[in-house]
N, C-alpha and C. Protein backbone atom coordinates (compact mmCIF):
# COMPACT_ATOMS: atom_id res chain seq x y z
N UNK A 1 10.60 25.32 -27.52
CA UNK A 1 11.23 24.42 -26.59
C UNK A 1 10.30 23.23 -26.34
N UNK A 2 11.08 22.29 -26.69
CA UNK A 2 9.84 21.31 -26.24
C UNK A 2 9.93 20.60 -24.88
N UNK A 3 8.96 20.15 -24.28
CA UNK A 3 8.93 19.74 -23.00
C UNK A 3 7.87 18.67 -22.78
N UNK A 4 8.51 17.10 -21.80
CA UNK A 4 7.70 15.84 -21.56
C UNK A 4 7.80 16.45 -20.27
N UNK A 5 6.32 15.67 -19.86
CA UNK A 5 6.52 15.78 -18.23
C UNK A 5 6.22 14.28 -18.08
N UNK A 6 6.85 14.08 -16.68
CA UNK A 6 6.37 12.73 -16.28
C UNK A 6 5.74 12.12 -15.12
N UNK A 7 4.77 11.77 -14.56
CA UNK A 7 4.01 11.53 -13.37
C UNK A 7 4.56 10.67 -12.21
N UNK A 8 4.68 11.19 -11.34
CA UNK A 8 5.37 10.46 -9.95
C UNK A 8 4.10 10.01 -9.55
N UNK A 9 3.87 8.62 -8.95
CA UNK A 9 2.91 8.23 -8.06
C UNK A 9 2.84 9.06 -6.94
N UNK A 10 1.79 8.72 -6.19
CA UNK A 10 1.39 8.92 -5.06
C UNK A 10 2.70 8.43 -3.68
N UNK A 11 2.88 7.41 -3.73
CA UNK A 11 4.21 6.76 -3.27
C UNK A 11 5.50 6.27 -3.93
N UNK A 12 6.39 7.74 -4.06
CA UNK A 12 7.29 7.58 -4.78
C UNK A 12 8.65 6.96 -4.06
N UNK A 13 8.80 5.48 -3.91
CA UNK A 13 9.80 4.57 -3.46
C UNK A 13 10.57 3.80 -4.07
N UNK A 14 11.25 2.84 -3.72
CA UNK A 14 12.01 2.18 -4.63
C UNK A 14 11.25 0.96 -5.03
N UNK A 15 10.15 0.69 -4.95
CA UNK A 15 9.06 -0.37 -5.62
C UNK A 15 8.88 0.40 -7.19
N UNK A 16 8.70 2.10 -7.12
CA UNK A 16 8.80 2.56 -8.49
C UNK A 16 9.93 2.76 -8.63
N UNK A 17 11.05 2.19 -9.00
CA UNK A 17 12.61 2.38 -9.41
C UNK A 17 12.30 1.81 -10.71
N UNK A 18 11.84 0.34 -11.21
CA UNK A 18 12.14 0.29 -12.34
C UNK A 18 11.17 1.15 -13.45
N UNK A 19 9.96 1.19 -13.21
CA UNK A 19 9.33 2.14 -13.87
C UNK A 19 9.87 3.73 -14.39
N UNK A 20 10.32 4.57 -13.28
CA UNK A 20 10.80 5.37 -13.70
C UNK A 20 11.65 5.69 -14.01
N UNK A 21 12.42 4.42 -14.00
CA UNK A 21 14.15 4.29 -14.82
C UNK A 21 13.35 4.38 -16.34
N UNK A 22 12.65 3.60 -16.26
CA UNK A 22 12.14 3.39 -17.80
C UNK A 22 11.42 4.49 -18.73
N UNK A 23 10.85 5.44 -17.86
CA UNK A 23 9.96 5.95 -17.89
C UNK A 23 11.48 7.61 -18.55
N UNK A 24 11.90 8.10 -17.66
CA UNK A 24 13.48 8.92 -17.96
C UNK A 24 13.90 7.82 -19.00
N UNK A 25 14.50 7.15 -19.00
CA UNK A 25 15.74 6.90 -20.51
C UNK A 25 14.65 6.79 -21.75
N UNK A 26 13.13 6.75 -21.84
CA UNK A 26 12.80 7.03 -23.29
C UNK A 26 12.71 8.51 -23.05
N UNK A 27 12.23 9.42 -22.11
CA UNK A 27 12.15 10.68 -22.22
C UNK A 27 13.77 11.27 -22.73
N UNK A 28 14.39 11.01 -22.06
CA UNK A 28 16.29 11.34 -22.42
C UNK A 28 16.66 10.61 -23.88
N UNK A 29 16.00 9.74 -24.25
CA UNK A 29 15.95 9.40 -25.37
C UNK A 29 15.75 9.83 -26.80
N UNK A 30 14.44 10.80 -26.51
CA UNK A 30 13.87 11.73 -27.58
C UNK A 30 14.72 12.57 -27.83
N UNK A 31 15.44 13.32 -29.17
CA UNK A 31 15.64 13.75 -29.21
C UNK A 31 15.09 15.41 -29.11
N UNK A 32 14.54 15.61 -29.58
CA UNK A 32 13.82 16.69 -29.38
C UNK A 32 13.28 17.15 -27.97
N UNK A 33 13.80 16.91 -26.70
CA UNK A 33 13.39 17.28 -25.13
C UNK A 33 14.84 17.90 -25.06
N UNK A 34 13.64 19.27 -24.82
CA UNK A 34 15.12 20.12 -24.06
C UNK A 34 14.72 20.22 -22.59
N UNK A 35 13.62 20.23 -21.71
CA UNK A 35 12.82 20.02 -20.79
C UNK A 35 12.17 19.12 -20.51
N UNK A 36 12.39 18.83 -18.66
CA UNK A 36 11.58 17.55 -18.50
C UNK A 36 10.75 18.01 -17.29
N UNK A 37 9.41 17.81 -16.61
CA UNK A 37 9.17 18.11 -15.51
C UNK A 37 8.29 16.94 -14.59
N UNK A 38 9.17 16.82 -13.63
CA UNK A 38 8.53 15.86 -12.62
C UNK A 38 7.07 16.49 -12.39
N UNK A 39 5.90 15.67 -12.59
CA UNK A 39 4.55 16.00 -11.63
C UNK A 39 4.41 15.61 -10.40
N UNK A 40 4.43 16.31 -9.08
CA UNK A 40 4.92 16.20 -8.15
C UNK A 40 3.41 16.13 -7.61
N UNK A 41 2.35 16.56 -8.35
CA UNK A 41 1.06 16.95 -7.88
C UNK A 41 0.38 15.64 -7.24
N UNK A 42 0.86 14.78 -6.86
CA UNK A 42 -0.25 13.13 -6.81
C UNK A 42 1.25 12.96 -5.44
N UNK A 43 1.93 13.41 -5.27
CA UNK A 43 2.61 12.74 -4.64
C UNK A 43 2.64 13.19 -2.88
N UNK A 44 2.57 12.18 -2.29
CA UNK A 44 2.07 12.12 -0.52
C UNK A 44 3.28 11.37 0.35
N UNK A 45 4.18 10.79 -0.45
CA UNK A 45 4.97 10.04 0.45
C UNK A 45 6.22 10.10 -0.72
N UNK A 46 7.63 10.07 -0.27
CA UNK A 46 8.57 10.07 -0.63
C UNK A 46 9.77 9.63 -0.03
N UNK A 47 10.51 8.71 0.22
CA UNK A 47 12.04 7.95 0.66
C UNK A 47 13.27 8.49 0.40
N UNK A 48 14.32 7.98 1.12
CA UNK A 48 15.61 8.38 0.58
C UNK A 48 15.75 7.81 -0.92
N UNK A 49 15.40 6.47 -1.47
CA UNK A 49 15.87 5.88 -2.45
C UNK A 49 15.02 6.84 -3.43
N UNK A 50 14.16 7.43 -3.44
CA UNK A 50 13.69 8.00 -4.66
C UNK A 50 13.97 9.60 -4.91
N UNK A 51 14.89 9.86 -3.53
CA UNK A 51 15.38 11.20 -3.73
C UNK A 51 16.49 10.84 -4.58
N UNK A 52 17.08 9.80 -4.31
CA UNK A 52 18.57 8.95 -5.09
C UNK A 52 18.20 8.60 -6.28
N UNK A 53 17.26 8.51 -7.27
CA UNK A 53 16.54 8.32 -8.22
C UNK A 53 16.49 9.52 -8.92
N UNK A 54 16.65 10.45 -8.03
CA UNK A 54 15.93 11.88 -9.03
C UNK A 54 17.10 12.56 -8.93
N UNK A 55 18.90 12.28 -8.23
CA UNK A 55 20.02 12.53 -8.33
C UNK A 55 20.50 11.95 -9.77
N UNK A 56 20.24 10.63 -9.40
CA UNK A 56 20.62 10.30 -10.80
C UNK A 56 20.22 10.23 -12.04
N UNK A 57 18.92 10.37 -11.78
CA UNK A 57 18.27 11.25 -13.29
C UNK A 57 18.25 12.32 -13.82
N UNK A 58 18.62 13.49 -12.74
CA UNK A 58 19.29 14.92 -12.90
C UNK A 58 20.85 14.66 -13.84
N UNK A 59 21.95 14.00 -13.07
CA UNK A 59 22.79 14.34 -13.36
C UNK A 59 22.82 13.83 -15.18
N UNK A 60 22.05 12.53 -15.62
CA UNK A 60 22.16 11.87 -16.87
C UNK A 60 21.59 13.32 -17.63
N UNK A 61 20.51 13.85 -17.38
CA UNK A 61 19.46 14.68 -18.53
C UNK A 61 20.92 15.75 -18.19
N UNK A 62 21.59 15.84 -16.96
CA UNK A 62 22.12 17.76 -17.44
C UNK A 62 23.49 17.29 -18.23
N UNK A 63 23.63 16.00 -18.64
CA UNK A 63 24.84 15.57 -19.39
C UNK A 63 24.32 15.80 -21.03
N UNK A 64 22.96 15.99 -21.03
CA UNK A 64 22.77 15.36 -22.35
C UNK A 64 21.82 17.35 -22.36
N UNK A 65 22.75 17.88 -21.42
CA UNK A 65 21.91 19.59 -21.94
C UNK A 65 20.16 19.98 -21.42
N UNK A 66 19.33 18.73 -20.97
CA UNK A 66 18.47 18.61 -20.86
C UNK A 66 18.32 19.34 -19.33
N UNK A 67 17.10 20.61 -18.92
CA UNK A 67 16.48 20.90 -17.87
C UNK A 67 15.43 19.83 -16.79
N UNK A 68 15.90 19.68 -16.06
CA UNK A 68 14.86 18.77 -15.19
C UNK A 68 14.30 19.91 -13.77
N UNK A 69 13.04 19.73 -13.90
CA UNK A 69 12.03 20.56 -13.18
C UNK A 69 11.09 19.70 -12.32
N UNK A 70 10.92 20.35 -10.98
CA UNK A 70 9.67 19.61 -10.43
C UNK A 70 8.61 20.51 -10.54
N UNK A 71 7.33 20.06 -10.54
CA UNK A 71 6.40 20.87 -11.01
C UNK A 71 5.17 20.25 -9.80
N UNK A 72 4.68 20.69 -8.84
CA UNK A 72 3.06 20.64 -8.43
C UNK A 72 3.18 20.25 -6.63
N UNK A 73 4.66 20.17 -6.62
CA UNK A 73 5.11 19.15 -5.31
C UNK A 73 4.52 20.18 -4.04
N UNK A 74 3.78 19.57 -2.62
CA UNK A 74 2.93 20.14 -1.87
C UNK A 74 3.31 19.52 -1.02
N UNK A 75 2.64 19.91 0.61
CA UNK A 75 3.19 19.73 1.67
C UNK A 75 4.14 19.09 1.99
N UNK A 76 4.06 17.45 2.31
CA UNK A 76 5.13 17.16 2.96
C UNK A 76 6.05 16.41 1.98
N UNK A 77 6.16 16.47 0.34
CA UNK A 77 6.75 16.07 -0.25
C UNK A 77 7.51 17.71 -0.54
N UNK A 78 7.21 18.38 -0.61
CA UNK A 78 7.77 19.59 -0.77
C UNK A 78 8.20 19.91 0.13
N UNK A 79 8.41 19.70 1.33
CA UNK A 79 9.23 20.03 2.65
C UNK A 79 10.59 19.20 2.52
N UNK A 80 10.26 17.48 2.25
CA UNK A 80 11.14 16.69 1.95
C UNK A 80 12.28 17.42 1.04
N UNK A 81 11.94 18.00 0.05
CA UNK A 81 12.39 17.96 -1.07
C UNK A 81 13.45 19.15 -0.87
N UNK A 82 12.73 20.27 0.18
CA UNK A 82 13.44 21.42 0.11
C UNK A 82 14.83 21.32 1.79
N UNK A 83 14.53 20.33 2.48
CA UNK A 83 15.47 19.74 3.69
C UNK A 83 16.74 19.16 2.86
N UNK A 84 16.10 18.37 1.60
CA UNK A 84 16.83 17.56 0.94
C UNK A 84 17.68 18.77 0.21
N UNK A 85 17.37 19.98 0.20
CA UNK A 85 18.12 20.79 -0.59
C UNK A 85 18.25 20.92 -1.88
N UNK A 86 16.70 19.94 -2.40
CA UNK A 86 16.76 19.42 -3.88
C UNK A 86 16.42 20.97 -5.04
N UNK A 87 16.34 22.07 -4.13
CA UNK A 87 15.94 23.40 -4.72
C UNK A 87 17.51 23.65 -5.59
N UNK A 88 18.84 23.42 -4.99
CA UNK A 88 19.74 23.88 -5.74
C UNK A 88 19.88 22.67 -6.58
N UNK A 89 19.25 21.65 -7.05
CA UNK A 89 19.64 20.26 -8.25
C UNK A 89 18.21 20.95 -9.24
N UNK A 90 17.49 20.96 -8.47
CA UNK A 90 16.20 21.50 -10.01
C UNK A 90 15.18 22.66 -9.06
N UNK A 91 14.67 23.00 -10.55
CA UNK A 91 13.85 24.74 -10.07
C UNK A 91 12.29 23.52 -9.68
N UNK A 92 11.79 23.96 -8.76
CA UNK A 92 10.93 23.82 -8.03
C UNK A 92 9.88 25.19 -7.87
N UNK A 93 8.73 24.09 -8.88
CA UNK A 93 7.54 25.22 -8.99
C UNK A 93 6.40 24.43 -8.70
């Protein structure tokens, strides 16, 4: 199985929208990704717009068969994440 992961800043907002638009459509691009995993490990601050970012990058990769995973996410981005209910959109490890 192959698997990209990809690095969330430290402040994941909508200042990084175009980056990680860019950053997902070459990963969704490759053919060969059956797995993708957010690095959640660097990240300290998080917004509504970048929870809306990671809706709509879920729904593109599970069109195209592709797993999307968060991987490293800690205190208060991981509280965010689990209020947000983002545990039933991707497995959270």
């Amino acid at each position: 199985m192959s698997e990209k992961t990809i690095q969330v800043p430290e402040r994941f907002d909508f200042s990084y929208h175009k980056q990680f638009t860019d950053q997902y459509q070459a990963v969704l691009n490759d053919s060969g990704i059956k797995e993708i995993a957010l690095d959640f490990s660097k990240v300290g601050y998080l917004d509504s717009s970048a929870l809306g970012m990671m809706v709509l990058f879920q729904k593109k990769a599970k069109q195209m068969n592709i797993k999307v995973r968060i991987r490293g996410a800690r205190e208060s981005a991981k509280e965010i994440l689990q209020i947000a209910n983002f545990d039933r959109l991707f497995e959270i490890a």
